[in-house]
PDB file of N, CA and C in Angstrom:
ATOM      1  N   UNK A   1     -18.342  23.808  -5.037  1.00  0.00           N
ATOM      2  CA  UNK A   1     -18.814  23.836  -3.663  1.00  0.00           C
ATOM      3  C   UNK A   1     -17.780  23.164  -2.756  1.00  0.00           C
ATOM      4  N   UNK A   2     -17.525  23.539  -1.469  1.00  0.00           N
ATOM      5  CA  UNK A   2     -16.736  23.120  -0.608  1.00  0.00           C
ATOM      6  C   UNK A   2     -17.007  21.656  -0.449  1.00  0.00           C
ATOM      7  N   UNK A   3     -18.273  21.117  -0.290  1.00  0.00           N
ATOM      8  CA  UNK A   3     -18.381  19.810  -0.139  1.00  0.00           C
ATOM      9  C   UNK A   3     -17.851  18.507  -0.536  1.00  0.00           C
ATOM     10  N   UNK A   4     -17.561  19.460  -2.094  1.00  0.00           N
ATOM     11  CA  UNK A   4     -17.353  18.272  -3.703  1.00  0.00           C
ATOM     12  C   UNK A   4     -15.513  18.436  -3.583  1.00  0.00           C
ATOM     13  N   UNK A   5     -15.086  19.427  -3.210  1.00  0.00           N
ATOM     14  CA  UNK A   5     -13.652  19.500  -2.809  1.00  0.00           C
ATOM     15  C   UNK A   5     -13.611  18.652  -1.238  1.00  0.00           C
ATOM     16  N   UNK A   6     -14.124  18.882  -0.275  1.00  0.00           N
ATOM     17  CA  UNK A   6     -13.871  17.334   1.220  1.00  0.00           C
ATOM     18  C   UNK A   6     -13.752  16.402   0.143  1.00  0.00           C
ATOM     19  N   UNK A   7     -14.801  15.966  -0.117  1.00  0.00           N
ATOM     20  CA  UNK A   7     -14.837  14.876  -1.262  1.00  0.00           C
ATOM     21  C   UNK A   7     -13.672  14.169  -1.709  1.00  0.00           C
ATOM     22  N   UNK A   8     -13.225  15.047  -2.662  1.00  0.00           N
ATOM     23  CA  UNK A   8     -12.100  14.813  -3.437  1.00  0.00           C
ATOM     24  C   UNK A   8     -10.729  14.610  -2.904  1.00  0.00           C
ATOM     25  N   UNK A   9     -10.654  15.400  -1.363  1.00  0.00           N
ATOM     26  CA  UNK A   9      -9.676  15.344  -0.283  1.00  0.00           C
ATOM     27  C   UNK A   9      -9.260  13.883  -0.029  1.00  0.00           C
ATOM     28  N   UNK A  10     -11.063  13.846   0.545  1.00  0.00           N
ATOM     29  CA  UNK A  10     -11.022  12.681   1.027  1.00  0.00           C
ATOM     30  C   UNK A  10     -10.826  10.857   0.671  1.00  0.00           C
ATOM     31  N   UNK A  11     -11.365  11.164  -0.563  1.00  0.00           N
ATOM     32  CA  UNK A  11     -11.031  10.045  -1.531  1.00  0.00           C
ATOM     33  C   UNK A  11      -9.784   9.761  -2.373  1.00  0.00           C
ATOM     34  N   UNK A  12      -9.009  10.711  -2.459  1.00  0.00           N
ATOM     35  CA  UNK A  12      -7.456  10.575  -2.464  1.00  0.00           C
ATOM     36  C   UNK A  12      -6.638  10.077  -1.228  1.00  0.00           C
ATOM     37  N   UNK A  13      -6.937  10.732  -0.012  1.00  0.00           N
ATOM     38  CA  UNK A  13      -5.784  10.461   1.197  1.00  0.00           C
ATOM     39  C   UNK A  13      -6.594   9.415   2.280  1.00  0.00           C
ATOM     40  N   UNK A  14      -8.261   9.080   2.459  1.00  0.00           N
ATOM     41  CA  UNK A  14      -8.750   8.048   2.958  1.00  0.00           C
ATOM     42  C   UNK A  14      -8.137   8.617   4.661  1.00  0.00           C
ATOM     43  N   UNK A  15      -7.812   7.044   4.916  1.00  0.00           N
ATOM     44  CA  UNK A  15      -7.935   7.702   6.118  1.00  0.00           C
ATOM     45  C   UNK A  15      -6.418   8.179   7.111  1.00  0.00           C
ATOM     46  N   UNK A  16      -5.521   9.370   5.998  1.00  0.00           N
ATOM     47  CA  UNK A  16      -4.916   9.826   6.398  1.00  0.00           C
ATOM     48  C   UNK A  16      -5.090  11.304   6.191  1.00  0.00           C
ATOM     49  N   UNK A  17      -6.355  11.522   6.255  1.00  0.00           N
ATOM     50  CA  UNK A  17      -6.734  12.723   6.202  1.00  0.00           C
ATOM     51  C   UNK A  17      -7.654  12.988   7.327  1.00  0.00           C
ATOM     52  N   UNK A  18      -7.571  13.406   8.182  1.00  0.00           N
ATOM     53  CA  UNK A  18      -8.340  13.985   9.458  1.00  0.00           C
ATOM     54  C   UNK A  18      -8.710  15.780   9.250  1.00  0.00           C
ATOM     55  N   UNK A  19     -10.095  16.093   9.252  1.00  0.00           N
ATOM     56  CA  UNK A  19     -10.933  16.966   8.776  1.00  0.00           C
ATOM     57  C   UNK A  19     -11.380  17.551  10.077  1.00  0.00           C
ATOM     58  N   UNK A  20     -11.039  18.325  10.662  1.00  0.00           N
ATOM     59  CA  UNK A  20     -11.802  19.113  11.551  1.00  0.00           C
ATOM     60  C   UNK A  20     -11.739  20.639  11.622  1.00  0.00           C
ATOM     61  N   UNK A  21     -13.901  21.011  11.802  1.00  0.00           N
ATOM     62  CA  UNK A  21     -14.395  21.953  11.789  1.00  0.00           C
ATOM     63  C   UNK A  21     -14.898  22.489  13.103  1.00  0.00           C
ATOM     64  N   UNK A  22     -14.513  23.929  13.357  1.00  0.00           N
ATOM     65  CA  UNK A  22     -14.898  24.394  14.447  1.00  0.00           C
ATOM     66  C   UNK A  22     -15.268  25.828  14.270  1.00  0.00           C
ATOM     67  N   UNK A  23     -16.470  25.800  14.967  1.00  0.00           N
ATOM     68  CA  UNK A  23     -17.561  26.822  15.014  1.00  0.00           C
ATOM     69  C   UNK A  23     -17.179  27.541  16.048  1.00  0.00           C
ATOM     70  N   UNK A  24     -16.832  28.698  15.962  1.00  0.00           N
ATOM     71  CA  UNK A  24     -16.840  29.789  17.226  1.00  0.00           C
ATOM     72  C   UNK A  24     -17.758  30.688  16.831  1.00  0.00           C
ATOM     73  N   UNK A  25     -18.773  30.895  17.558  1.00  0.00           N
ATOM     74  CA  UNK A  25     -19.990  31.653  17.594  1.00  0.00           C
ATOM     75  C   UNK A  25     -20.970  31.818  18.768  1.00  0.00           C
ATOM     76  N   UNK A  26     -21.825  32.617  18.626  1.00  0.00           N
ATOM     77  CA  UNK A  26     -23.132  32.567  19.575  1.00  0.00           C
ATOM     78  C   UNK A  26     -23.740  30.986  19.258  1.00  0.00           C
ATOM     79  N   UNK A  27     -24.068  31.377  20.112  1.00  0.00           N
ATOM     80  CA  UNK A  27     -24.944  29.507  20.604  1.00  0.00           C
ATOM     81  C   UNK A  27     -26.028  29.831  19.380  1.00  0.00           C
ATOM     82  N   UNK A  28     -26.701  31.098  19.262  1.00  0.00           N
ATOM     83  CA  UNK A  28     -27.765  31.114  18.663  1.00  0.00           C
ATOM     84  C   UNK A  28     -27.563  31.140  17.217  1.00  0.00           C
ATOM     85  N   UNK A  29     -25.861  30.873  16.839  1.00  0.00           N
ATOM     86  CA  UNK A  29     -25.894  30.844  15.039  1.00  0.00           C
ATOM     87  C   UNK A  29     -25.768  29.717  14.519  1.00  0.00           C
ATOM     88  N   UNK A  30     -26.322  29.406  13.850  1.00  0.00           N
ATOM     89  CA  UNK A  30     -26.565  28.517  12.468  1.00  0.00           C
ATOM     90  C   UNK A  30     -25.335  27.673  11.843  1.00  0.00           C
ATOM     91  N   UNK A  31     -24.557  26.713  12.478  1.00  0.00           N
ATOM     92  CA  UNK A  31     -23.398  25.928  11.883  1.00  0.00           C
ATOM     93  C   UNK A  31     -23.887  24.658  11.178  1.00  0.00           C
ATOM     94  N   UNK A  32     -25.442  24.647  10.850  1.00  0.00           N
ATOM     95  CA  UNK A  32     -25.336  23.291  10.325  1.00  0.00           C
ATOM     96  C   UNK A  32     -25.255  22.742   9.261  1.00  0.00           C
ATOM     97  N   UNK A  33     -24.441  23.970   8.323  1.00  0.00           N
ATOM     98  CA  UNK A  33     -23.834  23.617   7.261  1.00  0.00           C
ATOM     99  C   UNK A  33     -22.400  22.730   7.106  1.00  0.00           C
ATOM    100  N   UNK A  34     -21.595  23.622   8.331  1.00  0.00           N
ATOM    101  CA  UNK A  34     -20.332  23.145   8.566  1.00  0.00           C
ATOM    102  C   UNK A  34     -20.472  21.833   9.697  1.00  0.00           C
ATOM    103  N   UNK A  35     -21.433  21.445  10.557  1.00  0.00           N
ATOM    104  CA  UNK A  35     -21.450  20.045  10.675  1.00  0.00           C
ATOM    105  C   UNK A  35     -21.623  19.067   9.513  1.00  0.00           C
ATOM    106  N   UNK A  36     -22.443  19.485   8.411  1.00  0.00           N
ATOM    107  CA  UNK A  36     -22.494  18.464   7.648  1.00  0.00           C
ATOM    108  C   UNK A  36     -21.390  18.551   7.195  1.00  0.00           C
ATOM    109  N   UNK A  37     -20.612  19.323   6.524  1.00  0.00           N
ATOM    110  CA  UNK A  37     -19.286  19.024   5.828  1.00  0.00           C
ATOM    111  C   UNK A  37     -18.592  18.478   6.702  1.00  0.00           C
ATOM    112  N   UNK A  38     -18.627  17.937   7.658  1.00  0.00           N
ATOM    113  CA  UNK A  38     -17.505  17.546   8.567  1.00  0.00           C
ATOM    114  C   UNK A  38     -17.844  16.238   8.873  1.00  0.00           C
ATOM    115  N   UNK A  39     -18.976  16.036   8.275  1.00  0.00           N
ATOM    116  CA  UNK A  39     -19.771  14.448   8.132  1.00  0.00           C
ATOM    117  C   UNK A  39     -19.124  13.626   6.828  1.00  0.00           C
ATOM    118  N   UNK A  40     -18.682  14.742   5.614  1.00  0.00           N
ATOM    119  CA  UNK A  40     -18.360  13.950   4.635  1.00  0.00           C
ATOM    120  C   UNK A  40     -17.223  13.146   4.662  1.00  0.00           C
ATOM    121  N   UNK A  41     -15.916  13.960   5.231  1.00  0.00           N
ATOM    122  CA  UNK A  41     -14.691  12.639   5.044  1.00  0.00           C
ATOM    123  C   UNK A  41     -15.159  10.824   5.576  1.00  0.00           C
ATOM    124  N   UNK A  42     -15.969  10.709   6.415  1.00  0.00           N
ATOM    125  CA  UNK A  42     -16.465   9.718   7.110  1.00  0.00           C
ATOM    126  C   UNK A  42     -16.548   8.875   5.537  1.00  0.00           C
ATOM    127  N   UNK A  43     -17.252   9.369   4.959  1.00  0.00           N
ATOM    128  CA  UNK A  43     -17.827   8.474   3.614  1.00  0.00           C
ATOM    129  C   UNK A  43     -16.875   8.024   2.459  1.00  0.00           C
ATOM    130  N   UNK A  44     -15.417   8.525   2.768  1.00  0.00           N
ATOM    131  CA  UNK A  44     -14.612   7.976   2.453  1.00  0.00           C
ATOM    132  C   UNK A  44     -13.482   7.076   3.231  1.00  0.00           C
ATOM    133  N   UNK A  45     -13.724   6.936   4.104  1.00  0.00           N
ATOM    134  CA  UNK A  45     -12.697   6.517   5.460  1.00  0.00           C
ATOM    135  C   UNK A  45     -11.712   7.215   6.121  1.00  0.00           C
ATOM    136  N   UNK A  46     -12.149   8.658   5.579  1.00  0.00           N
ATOM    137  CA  UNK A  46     -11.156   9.505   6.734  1.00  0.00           C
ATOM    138  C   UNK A  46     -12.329  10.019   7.737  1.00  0.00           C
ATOM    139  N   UNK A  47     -11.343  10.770   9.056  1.00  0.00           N
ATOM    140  CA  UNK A  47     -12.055  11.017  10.191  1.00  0.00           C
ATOM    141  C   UNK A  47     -12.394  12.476   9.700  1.00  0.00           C
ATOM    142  N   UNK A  48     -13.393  13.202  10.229  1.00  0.00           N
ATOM    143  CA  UNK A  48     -14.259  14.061  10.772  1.00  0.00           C
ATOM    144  C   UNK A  48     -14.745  14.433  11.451  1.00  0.00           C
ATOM    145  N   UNK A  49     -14.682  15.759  12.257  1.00  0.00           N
ATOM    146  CA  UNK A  49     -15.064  15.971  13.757  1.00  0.00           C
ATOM    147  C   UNK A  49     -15.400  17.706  13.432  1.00  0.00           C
ATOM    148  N   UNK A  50     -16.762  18.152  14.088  1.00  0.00           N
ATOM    149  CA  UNK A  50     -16.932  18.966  14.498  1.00  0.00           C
ATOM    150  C   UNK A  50     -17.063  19.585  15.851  1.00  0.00           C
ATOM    151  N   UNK A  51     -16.305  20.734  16.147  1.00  0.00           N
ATOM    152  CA  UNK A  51     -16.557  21.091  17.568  1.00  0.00           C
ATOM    153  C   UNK A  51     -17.398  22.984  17.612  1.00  0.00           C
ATOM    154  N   UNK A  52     -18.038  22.706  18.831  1.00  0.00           N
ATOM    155  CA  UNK A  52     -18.791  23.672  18.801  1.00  0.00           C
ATOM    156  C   UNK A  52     -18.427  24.577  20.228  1.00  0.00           C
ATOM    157  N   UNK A  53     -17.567  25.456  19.582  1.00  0.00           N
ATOM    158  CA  UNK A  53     -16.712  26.058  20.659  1.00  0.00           C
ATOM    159  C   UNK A  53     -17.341  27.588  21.307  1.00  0.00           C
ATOM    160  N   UNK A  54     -18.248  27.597  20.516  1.00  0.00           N
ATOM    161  CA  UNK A  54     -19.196  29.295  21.647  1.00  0.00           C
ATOM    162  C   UNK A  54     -18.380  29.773  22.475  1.00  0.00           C
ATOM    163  N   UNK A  55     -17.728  30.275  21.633  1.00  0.00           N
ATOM    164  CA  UNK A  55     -17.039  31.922  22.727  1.00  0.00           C
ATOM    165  C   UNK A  55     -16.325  30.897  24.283  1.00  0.00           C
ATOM    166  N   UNK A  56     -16.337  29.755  23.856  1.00  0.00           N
ATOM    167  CA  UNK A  56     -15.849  29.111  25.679  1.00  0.00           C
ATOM    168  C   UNK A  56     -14.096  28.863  25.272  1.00  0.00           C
ATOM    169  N   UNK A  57     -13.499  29.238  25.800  1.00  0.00           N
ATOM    170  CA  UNK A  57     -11.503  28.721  26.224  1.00  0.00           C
ATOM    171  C   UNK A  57     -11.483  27.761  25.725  1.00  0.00           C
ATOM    172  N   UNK A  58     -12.349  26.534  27.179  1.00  0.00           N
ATOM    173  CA  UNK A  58     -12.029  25.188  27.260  1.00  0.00           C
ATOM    174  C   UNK A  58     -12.681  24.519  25.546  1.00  0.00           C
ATOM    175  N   UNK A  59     -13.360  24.920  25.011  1.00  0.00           N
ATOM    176  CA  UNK A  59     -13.992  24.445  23.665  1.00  0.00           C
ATOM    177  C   UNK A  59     -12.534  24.355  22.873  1.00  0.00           C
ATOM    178  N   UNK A  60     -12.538  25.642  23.124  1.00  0.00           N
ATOM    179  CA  UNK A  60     -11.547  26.253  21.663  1.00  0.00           C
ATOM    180  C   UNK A  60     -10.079  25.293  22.095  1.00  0.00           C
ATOM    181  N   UNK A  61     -10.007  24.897  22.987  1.00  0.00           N
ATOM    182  CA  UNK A  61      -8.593  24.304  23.812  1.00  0.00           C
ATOM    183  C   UNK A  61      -8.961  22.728  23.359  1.00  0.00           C
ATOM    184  N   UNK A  62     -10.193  22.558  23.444  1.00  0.00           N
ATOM    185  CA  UNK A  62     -10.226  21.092  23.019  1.00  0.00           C
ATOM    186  C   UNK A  62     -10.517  20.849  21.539  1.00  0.00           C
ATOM    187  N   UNK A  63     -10.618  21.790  20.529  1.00  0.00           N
ATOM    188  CA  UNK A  63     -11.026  21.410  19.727  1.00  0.00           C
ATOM    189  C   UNK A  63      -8.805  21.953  18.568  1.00  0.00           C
ATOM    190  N   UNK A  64      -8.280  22.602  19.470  1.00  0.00           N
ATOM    191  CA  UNK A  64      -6.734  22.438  19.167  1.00  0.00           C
ATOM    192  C   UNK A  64      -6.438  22.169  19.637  1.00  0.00           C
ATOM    193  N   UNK A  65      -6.496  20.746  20.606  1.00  0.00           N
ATOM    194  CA  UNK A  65      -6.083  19.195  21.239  1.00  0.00           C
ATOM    195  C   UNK A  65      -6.313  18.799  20.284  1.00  0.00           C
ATOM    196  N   UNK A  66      -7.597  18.663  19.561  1.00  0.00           N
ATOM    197  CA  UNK A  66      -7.986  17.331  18.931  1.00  0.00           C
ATOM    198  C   UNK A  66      -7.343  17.732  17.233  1.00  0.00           C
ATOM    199  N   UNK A  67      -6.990  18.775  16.898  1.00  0.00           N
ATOM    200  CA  UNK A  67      -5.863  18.761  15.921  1.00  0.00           C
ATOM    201  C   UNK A  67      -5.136  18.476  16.324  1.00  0.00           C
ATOM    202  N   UNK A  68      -4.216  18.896  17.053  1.00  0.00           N
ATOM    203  CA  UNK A  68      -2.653  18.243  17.424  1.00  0.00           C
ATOM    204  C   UNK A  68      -2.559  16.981  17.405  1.00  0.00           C
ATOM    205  N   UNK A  69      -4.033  16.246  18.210  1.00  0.00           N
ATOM    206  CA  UNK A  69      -3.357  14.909  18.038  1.00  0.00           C
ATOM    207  C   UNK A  69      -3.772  14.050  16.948  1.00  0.00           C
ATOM    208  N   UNK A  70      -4.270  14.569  15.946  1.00  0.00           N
ATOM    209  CA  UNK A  70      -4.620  14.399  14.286  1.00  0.00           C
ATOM    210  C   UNK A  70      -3.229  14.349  13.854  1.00  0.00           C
ATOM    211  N   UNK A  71      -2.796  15.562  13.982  1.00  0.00           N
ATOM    212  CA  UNK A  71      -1.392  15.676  13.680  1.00  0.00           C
ATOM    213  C   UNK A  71      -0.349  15.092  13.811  1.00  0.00           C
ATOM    214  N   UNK A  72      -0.364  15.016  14.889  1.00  0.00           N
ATOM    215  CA  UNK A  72       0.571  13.695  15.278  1.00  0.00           C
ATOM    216  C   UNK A  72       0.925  12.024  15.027  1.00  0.00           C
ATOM    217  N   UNK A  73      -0.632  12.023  14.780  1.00  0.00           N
ATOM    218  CA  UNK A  73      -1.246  10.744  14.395  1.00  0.00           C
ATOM    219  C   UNK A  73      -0.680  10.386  13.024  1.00  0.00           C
ATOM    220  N   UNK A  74      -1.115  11.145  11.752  1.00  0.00           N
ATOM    221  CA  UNK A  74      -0.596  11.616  10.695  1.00  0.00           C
ATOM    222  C   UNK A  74       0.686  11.268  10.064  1.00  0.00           C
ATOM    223  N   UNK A  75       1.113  11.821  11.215  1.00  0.00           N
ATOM    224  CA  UNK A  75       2.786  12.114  10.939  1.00  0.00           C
ATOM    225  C   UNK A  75       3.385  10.426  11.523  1.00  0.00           C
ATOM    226  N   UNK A  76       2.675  10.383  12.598  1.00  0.00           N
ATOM    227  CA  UNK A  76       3.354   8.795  13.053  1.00  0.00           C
ATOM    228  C   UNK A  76       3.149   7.919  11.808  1.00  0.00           C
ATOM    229  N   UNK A  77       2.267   8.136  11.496  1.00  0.00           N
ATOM    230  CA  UNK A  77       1.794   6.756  10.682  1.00  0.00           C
ATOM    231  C   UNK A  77       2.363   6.767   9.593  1.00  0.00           C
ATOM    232  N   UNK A  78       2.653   8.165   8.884  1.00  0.00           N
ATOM    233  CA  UNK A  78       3.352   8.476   7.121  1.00  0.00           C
ATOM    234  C   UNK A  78       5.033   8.098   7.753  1.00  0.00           C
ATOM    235  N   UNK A  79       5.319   7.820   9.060  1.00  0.00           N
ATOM    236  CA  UNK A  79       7.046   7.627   9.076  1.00  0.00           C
ATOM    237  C   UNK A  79       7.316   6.281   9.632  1.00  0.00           C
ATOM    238  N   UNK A  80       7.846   5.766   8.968  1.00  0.00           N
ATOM    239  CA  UNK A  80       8.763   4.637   9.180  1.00  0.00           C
ATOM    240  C   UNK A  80       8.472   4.469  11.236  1.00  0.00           C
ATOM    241  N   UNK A  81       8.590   3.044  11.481  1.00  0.00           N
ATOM    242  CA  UNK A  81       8.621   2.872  13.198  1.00  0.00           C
ATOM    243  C   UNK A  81       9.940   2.851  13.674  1.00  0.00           C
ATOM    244  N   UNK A  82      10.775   3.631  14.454  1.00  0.00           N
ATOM    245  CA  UNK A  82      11.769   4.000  14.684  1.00  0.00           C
ATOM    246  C   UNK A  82      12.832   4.499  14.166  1.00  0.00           C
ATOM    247  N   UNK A  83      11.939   5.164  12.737  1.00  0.00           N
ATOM    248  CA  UNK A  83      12.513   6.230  12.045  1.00  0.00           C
ATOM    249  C   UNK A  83      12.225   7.623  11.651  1.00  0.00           C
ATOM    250  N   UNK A  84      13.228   8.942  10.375  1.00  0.00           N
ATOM    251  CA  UNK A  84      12.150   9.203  10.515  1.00  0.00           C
ATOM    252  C   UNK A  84      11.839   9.680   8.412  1.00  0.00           C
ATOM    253  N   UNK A  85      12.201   8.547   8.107  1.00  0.00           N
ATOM    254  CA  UNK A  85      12.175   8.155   6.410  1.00  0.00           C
ATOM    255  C   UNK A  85      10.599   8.154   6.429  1.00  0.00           C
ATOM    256  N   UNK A  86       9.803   8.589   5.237  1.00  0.00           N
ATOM    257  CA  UNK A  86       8.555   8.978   4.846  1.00  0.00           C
ATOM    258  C   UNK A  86       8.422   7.957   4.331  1.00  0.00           C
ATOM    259  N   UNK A  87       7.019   6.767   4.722  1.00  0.00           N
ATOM    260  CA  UNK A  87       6.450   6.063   3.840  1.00  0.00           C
ATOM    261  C   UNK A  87       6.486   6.146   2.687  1.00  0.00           C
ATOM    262  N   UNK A  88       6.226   4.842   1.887  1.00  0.00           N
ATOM    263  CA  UNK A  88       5.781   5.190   0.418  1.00  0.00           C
ATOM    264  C   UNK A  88       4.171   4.870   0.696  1.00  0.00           C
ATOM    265  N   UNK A  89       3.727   5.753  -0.105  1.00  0.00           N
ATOM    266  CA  UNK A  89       1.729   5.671   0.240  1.00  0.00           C
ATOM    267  C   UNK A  89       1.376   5.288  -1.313  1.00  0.00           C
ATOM    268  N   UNK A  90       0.133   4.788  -1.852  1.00  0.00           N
ATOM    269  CA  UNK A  90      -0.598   4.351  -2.691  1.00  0.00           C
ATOM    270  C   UNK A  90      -1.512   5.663  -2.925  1.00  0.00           C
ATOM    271  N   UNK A  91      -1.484   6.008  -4.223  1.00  0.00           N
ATOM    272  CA  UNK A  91      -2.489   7.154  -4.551  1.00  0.00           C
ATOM    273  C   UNK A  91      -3.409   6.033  -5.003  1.00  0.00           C
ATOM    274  N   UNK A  92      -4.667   6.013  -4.458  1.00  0.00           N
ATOM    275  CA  UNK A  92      -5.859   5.312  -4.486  1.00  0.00           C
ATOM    276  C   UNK A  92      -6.714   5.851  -4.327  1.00  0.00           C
ATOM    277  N   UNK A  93      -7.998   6.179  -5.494  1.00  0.00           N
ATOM    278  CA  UNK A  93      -9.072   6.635  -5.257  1.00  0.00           C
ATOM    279  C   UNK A  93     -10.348   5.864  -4.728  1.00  0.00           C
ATOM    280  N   UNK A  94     -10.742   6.177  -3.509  1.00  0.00           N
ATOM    281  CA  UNK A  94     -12.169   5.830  -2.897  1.00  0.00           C
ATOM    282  C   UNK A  94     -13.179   6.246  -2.848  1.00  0.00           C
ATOM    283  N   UNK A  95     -14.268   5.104  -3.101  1.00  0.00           N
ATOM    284  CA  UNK A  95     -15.180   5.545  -3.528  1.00  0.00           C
ATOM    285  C   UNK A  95     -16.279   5.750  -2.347  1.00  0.00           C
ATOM    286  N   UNK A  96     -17.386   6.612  -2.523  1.00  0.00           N
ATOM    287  CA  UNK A  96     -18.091   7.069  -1.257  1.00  0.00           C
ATOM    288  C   UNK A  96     -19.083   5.846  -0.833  1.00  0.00           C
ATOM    289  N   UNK A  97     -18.900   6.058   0.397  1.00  0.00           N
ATOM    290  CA  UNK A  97     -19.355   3.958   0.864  1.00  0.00           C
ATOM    291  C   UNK A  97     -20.871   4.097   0.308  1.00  0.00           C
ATOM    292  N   UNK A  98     -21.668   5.277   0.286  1.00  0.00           N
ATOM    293  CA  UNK A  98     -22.984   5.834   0.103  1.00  0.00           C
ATOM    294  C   UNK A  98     -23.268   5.242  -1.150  1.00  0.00           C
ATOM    295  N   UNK A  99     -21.933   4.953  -2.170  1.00  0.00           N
ATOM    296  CA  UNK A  99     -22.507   4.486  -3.461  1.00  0.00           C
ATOM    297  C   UNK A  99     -21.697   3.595  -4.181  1.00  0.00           C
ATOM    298  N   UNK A 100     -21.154   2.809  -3.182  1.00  0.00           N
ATOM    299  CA  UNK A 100     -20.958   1.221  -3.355  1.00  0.00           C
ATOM    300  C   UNK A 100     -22.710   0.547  -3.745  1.00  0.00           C
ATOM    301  N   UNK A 101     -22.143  -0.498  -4.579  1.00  0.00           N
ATOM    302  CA  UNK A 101     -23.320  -0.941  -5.135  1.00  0.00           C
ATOM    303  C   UNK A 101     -23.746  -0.999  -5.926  1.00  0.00           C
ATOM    304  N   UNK A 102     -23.950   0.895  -6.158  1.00  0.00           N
ATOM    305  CA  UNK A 102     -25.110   1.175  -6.908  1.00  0.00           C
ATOM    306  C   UNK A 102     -24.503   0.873  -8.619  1.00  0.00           C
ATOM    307  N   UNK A 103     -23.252   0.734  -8.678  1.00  0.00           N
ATOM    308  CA  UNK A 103     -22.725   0.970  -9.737  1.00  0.00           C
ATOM    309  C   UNK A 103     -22.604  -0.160 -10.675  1.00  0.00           C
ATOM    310  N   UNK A 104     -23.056  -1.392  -9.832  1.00  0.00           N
ATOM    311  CA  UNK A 104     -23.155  -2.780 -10.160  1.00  0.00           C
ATOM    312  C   UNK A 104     -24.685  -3.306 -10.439  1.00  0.00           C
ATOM    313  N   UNK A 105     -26.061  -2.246 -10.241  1.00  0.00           N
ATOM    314  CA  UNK A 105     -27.076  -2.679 -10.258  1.00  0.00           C
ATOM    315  C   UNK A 105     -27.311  -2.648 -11.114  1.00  0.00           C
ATOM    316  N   UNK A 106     -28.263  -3.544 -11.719  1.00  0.00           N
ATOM    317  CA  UNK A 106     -29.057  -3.000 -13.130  1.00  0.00           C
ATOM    318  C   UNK A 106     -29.883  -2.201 -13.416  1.00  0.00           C
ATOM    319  N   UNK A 107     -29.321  -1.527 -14.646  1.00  0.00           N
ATOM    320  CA  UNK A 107     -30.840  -0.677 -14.287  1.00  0.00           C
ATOM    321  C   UNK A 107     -32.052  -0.555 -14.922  1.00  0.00           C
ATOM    322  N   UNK A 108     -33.001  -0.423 -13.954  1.00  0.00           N
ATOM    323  CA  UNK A 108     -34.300  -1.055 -14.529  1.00  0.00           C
ATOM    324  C   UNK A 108     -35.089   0.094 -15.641  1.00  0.00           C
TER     325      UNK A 108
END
């Protein structure tokens, strides 16, 4: 399922992974599948954003603003500050904040 792959995205790259979903449709169709998937990177510490762009320009214009400046963001942060040499990053797996805890309880 698409969900269990965000998931896995997301808990590898944290929060250098920015996730955004956009719905172009009639007002009257059914996206609230793809809002929730766009809820999951959150639960690992990357961002998530859904936009709901109905057939409007200005939607669709703001919702490839708000990639670009994902993108950008991204890219600033993986390069060196007044360079343009690629970080070294930590492959670190995170765990979903939803089930911190639970893994330490006893069980009854």
């Amino acid at each position: 399922m698409i969900s269990n792959r965000i998931d896995s995205l997301a808990s590898r790259f944290g929060r250098r992974l920015s996730f955004i979903a956009v719905a172009f449709g009639e007002k009257s169709e059914d996206f609230s599948i793809l809002k929730e998937i766009a809820k999951r990177p959150k639960y690992f510490g990357s961002s998530g954003r859904f936009f709901d762009a109905e057939f409007k320009p200005e939607s669709l214009g703001l919702a490839f603003s708000s990639l670009s400046s994902s993108i950008y963001e991204a890219r600033s942060e993986l390069t060196e500050l007044g360079g343009s040499f690629q970080r070294t990053v930590r492959d670190v797996k995170r765990k979903n904040c939803n089930s911190i805890g639970r893994d330490t309880k006893p069980n009854k």
